[in-house]
Protein backbone atom coordinates (compact mmCIF):
# COMPACT_ATOMS: atom_id res chain seq x y z
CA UNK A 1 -26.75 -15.50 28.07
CA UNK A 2 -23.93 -12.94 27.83
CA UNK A 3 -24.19 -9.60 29.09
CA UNK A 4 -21.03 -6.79 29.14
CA UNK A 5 -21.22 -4.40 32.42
CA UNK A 6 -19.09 -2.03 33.89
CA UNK A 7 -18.33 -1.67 37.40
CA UNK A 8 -16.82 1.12 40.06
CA UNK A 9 -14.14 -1.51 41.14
CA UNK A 10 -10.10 -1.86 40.07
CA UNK A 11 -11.41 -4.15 37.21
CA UNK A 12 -14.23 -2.77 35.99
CA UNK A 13 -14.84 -4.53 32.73
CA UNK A 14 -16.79 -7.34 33.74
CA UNK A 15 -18.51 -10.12 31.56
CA UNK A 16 -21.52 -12.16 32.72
CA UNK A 17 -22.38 -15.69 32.02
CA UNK A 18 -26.11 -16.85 32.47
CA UNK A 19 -26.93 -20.31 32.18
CA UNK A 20 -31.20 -20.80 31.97
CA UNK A 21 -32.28 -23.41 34.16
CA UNK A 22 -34.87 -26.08 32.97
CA UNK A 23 -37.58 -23.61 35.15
CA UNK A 24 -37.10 -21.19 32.83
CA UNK A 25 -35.21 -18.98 35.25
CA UNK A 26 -31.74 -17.86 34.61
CA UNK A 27 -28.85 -18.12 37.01
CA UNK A 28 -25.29 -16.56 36.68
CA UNK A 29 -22.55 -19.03 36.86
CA UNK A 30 -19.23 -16.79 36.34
CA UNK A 31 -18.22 -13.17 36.12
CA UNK A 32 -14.93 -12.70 33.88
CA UNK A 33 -13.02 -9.31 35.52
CA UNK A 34 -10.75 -7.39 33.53
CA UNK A 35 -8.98 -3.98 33.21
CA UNK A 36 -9.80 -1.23 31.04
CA UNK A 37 -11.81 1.88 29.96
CA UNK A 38 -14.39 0.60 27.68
CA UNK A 39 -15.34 -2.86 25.47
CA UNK A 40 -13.87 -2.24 21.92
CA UNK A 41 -14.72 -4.63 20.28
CA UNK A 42 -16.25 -8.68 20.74
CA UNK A 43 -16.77 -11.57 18.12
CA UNK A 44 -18.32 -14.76 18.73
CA UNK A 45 -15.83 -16.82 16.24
CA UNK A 46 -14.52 -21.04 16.56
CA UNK A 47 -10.81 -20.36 17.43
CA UNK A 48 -10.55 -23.81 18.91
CA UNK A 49 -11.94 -26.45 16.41
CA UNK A 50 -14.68 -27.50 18.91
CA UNK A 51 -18.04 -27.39 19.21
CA UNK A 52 -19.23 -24.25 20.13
CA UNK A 53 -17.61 -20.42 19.52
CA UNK A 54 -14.63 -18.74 21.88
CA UNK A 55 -15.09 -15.04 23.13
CA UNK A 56 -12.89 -12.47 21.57
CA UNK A 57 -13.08 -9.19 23.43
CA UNK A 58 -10.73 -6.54 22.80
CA UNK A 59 -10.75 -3.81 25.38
CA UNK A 60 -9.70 -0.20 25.58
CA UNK A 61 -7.04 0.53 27.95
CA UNK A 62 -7.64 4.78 29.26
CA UNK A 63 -6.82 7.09 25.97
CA UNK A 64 -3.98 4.55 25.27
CA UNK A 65 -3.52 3.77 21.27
CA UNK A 66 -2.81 -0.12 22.65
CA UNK A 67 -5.82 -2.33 23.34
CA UNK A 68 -5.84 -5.41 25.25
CA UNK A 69 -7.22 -8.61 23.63
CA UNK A 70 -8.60 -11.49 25.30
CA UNK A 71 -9.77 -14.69 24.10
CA UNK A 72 -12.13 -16.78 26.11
CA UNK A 73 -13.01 -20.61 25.87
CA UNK A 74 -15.53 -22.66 27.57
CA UNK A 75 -15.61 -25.90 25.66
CA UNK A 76 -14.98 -27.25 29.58
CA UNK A 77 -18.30 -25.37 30.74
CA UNK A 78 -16.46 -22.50 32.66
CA UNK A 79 -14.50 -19.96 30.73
CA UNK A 80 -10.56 -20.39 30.17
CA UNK A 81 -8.72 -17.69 28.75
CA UNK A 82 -6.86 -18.62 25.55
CA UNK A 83 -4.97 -15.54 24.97
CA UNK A 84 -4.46 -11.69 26.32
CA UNK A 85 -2.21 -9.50 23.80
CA UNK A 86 -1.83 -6.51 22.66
CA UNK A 87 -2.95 -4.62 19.67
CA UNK A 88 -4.20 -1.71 17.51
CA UNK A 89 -6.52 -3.30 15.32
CA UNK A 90 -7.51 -6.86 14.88
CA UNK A 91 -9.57 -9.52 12.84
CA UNK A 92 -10.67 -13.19 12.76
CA UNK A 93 -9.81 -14.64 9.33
CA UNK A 94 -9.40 -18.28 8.18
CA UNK A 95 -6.29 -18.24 6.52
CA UNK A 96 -5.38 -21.81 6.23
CA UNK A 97 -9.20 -22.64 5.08
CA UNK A 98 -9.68 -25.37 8.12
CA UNK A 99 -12.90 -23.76 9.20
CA UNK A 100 -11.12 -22.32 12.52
CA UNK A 101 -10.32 -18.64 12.75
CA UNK A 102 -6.76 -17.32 13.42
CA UNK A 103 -6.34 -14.16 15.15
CA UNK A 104 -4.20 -11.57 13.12
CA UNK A 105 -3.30 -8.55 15.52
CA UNK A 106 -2.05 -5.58 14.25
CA UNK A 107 0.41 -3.24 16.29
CA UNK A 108 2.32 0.04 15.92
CA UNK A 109 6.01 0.73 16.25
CA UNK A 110 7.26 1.71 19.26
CA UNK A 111 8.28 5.19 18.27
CA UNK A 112 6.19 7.49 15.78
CA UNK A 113 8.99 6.63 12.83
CA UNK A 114 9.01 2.47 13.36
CA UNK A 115 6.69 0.72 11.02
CA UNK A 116 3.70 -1.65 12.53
CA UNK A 117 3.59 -5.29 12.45
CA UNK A 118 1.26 -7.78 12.29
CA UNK A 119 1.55 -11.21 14.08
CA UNK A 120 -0.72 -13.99 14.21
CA UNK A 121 -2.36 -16.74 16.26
CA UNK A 122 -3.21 -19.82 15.64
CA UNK A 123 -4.61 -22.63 18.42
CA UNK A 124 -2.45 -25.82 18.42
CA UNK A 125 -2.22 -28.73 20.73
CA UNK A 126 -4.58 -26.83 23.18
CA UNK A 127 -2.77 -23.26 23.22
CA UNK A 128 -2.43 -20.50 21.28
CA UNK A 129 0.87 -20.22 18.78
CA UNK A 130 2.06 -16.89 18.20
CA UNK A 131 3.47 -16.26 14.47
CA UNK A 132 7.13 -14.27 14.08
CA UNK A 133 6.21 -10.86 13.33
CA UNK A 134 5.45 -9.88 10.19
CA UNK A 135 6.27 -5.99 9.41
CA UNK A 136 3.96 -3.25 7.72
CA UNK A 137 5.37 -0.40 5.18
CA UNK A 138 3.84 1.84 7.33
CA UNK A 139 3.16 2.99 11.15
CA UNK A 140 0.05 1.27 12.61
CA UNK A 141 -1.90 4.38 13.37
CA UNK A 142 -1.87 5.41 9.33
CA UNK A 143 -4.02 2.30 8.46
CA UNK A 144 -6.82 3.29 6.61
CA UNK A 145 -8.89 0.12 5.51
CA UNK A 146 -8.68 -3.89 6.22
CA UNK A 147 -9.82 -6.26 3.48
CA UNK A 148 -9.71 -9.87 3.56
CA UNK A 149 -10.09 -11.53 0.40
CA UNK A 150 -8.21 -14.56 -2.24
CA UNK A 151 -5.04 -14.14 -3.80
CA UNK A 152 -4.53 -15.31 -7.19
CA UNK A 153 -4.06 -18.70 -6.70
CA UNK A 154 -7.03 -18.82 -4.34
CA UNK A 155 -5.22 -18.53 -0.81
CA UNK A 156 -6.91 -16.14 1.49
CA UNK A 157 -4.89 -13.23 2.39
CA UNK A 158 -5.81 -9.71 4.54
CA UNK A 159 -5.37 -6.23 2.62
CA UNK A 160 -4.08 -3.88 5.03
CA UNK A 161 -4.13 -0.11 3.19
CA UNK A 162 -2.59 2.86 4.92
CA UNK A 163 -1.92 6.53 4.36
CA UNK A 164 1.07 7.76 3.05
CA UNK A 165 0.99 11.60 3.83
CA UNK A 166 -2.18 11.99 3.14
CA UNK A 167 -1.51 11.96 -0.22
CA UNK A 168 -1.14 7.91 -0.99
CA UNK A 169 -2.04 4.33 -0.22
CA UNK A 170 0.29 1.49 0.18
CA UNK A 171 -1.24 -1.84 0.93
CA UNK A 172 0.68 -4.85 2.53
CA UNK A 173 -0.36 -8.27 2.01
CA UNK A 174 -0.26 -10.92 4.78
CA UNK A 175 -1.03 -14.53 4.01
CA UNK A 176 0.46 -17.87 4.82
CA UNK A 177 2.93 -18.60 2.49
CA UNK A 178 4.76 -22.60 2.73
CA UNK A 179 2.56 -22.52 6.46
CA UNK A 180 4.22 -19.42 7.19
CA UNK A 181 2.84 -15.55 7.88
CA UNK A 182 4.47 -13.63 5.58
CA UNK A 183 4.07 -10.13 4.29
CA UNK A 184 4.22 -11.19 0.53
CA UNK A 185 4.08 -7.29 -1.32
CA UNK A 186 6.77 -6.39 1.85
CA UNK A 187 9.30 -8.96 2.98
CA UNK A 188 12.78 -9.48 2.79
CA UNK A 189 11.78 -13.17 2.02
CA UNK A 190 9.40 -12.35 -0.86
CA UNK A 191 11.75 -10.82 -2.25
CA UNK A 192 8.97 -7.79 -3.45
CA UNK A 193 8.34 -3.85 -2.54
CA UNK A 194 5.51 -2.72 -1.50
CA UNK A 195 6.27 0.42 -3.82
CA UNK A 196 4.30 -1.59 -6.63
CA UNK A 197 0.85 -0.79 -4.45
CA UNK A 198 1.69 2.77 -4.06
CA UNK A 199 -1.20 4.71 -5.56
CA UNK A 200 -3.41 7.74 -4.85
CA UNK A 201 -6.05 6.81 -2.80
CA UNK A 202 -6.95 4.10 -4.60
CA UNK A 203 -7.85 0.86 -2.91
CA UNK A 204 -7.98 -1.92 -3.65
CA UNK A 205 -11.20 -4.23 -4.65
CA UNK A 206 -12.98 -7.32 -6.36
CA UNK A 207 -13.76 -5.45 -9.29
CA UNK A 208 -14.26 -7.98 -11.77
CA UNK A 209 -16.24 -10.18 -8.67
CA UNK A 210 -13.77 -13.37 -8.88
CA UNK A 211 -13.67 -13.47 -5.63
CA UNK A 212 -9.78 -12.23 -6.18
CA UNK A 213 -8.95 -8.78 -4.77
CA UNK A 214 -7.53 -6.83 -7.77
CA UNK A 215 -4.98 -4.30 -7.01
CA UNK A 216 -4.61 -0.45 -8.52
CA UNK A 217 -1.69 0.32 -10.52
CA UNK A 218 -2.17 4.47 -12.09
CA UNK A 219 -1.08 4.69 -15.08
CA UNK A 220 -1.07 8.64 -16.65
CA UNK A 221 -2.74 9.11 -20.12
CA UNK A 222 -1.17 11.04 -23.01
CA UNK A 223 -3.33 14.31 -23.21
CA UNK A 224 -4.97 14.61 -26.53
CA UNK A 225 -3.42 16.59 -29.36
CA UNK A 226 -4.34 19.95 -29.00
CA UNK A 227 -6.45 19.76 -26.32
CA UNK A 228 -5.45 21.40 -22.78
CA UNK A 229 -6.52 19.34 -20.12
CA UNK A 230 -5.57 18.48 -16.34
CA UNK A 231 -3.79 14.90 -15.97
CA UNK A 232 -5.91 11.80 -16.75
CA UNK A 233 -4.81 8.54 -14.80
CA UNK A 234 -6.02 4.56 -16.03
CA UNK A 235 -5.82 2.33 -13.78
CA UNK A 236 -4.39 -1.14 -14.27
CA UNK A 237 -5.93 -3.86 -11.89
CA UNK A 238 -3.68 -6.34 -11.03
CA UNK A 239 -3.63 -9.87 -8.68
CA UNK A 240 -0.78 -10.68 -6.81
CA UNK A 241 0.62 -14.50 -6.49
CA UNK A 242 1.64 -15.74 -3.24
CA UNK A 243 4.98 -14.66 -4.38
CA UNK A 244 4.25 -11.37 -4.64
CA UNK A 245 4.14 -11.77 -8.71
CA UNK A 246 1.44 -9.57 -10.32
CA UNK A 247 -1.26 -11.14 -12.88
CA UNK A 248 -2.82 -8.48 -15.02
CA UNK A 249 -6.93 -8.48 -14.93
CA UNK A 250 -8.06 -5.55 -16.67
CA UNK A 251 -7.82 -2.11 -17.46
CA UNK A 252 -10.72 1.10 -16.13
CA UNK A 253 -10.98 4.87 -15.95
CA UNK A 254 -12.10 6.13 -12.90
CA UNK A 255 -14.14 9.24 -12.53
CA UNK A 256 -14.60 9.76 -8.72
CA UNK A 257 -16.06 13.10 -9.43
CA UNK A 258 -19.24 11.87 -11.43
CA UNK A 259 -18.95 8.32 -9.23
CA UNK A 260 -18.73 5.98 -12.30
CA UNK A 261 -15.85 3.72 -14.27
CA UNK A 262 -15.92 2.19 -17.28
CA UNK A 263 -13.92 -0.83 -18.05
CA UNK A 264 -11.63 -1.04 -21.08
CA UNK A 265 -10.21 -3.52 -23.20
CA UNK A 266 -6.65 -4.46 -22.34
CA UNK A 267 -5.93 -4.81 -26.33
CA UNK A 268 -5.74 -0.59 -26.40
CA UNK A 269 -7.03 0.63 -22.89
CA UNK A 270 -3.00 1.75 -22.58
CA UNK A 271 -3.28 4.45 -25.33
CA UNK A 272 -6.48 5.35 -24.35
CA UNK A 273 -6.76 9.44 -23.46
CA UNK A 274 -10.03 11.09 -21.67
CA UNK A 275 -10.46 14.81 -22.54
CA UNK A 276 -13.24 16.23 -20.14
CA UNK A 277 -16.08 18.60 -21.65
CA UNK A 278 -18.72 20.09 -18.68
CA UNK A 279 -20.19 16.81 -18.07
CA UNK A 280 -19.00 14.90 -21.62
CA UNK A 281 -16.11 12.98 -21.04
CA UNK A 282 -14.50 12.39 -24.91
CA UNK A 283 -12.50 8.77 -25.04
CA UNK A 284 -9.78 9.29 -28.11
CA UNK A 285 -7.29 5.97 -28.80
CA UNK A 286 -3.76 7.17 -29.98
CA UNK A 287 -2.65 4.78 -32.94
CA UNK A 288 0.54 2.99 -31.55
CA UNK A 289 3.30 5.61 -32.43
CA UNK A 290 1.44 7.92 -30.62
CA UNK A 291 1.38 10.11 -33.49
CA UNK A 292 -2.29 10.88 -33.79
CA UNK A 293 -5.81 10.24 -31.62
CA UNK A 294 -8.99 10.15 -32.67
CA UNK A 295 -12.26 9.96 -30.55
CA UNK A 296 -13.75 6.42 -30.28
CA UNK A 297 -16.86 7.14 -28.17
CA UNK A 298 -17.84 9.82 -25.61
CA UNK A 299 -19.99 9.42 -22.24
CA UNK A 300 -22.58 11.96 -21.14
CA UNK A 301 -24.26 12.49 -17.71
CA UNK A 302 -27.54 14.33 -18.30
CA UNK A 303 -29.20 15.75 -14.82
CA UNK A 304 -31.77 17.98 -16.31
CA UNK A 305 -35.66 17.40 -16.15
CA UNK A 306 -35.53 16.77 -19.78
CA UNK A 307 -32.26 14.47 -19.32
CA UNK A 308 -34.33 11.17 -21.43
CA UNK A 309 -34.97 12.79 -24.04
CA UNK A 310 -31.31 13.81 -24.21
CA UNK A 311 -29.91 10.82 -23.48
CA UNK A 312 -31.70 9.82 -26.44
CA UNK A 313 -30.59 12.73 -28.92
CA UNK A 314 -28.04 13.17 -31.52
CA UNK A 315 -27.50 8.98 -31.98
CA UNK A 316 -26.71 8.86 -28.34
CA UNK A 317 -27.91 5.92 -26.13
CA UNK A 318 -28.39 5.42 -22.14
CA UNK A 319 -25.93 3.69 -20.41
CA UNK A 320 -27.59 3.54 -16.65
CA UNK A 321 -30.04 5.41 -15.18
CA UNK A 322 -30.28 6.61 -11.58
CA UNK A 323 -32.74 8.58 -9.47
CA UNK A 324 -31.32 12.05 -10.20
CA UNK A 325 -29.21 11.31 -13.43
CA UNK A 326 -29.19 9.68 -16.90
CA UNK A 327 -25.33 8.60 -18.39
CA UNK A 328 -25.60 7.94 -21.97
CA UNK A 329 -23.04 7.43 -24.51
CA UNK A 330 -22.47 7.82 -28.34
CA UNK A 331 -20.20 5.68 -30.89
CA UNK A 332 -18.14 7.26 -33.38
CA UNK A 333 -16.97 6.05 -36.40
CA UNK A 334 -13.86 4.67 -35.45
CA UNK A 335 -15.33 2.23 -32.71
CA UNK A 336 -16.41 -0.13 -34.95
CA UNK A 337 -13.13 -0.83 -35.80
CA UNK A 338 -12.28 -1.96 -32.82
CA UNK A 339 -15.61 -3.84 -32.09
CA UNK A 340 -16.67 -1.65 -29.71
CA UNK A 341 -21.04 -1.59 -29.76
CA UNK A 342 -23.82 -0.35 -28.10
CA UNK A 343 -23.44 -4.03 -25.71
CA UNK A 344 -19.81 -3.26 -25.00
CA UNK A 345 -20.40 -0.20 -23.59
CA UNK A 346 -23.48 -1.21 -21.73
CA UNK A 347 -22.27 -3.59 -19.95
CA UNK A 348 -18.51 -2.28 -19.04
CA UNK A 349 -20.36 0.56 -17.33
CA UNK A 350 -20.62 0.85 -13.28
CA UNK A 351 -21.13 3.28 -10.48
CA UNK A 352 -18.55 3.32 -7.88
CA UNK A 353 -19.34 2.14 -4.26
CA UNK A 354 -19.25 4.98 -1.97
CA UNK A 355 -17.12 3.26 0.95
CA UNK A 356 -13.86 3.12 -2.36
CA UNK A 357 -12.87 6.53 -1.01
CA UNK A 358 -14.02 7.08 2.27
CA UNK A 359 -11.12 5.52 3.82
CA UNK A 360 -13.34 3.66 6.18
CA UNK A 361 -11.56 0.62 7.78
């Protein structure tokens, strides 16, 4: 039994360690002291490869943006710290797929204008190794969200997404690349720029559920002819190669607004424009010298008490229903050109996940 206390003394962070004795009762067998203001953070993870999980603790150190981290063992019976660094933010992730966690640690610059770095540790021949440091295309304290999923190829890789002004998201991608941690969208090594990721406030995501994080790429539509409307954006979702090389996935329009996306065919999504109605949102396809458009299908959201029924009306047909709302689309003409049915649209229809634009970490 574990318990975390806090005490009046000059290390008041204290951990407990009960053992239960074969009477049932419980004894305590070592008290771990440390420094600090408050527990942040603690995971029960194998760092070690043996039987049994390590300790990780990170601690808050006073109103200080640095935390302390601290890795206990006890794979001897009695704990033995593994590591104490520094960092900002930090996660367990098994990047080299051995079924041990590494420690990735993520730090900020020390000035408000030097970019963050990440570094990781990995336990070797009883100790902790320490990585080189890998940098970020941003300061530390702009990171908005951590993701760890697969890269194209199927390594595992963290998604680290930060802020740009308020007004953008870059995201740098760490994995092990030829046994090395590497920034692969950032490095001089790579040989890549982050700049490709650089979108607004778009993050990243499994949208297709590969298990592959697809990355956001906005691309701006061509407003319809004759129509004035405020800029439309598509959004290209890409994979990235340990290389840094991009592998196109698929094409969507997002409406964050109304909280739903449609996927599009990558044949013509690119000369796709959306030309917004109340609550109708009209799909035309330009013809490929962008010449002409013409509507290929339009989608509805119908809140009304009656909304059924209209989903229903004028050859329309419901998409997805929810508990307040009814979308519904209808076909024109020129859709069937293209192939495009009543299945198509069905099924390339989703809501979008509230936590895509919170900015949560």
């Amino acid at each position: 039994y574990i318990l975390f206390a806090r005490s009046y003394s000059d290390t008041p962070l204290q951990i407990l360690v009960f053992r239960q004795e074969k009477d049932g009762n419980c004894s305590l067998i070592q008290v771990i002291q440390s420094t600090g203001s408050a527990f942040e953070q603690v995971e029960y993870t194998d760092i070690d490869g043996q039987p049994g999980c390590e300790i990780v603790v990170g601690r808050q150190v006073s109103d200080q943006l640095l935390r302390t981290l601290s890795v206990y063992s006890f794979s001897t019976g009695e704990a033995r710290q593994l590591l104490s660094a520094g960092y900002y933010k930090y996660l367990s992730c098994d990047f080299d797929g051995d079924g041990s966690k590494e420690l990735m640690l993520l730090r900020t610059g020390e000035t408000e204008t030097d970019r963050g770095y990440a570094v990781l540790y990995r336990f070797a021949d009883g100790e902790m190794e320490r990585s080189r440091e890998a940098e970020l295309s941003q300061q530390g304290t702009s990171i908005k969200r951590i993701m760890v999923s697969k890269l194209h190829g199927g390594e595992t890789a963290v998604f680290v997404a930060s802020s740009v002004e308020d007004s953008a998201i870059l995201t740098d991608v760490f994995a092990l690349k030829n046994g090395e941690f590497t920034n692969i969208s950032y490095s001089v090594d790579s040989g890549t720029s982050v700049q490709t990721l650089r979108n607004y406030y778009v993050y990243g995501d499994d949208l297709n559920e590969d298990g592959i994080m697809e990355m956001p790429y906005l691309i701006t539509m061509k407003a319809a002819i004759g129509e004035d409307t405020t800029e439309q954006h598509l959004i290209r979702w890409y994979a990235l190669d340990i290389d840094g090389r991009e592998i196109n996935k698929l094409y969507s329009y997002h409406n964050y607004v109304g909280g739903w996306y449609l996927e599009l065919d990558s044949a013509w999504a690119p000369r796709v424009s959306v030309v917004q109605e109340g609550s109708t949102y009209n799909f035309y396809l330009w013809d490929e010298t962008y010449v002409s458009a013409q509507v290929l299908f339009s989608i509805h959201c119908f809140t009304g008490s009656n909304r059924e029924s209209q989903a229903e009306e004028e050859n329309r047909f419901a998409l997805l229903h929810t508990e307040s709302a009814v979308f519904a689309a209808r076909l024109e003409a020129s859709a069937m050109e293209l192939a495009i049915t009543e299945e198509n649209l069905i099924n390339s229809f989703h809501l979008i996940h509230q936590d895509w634009y919170t900015g949560e970490t």
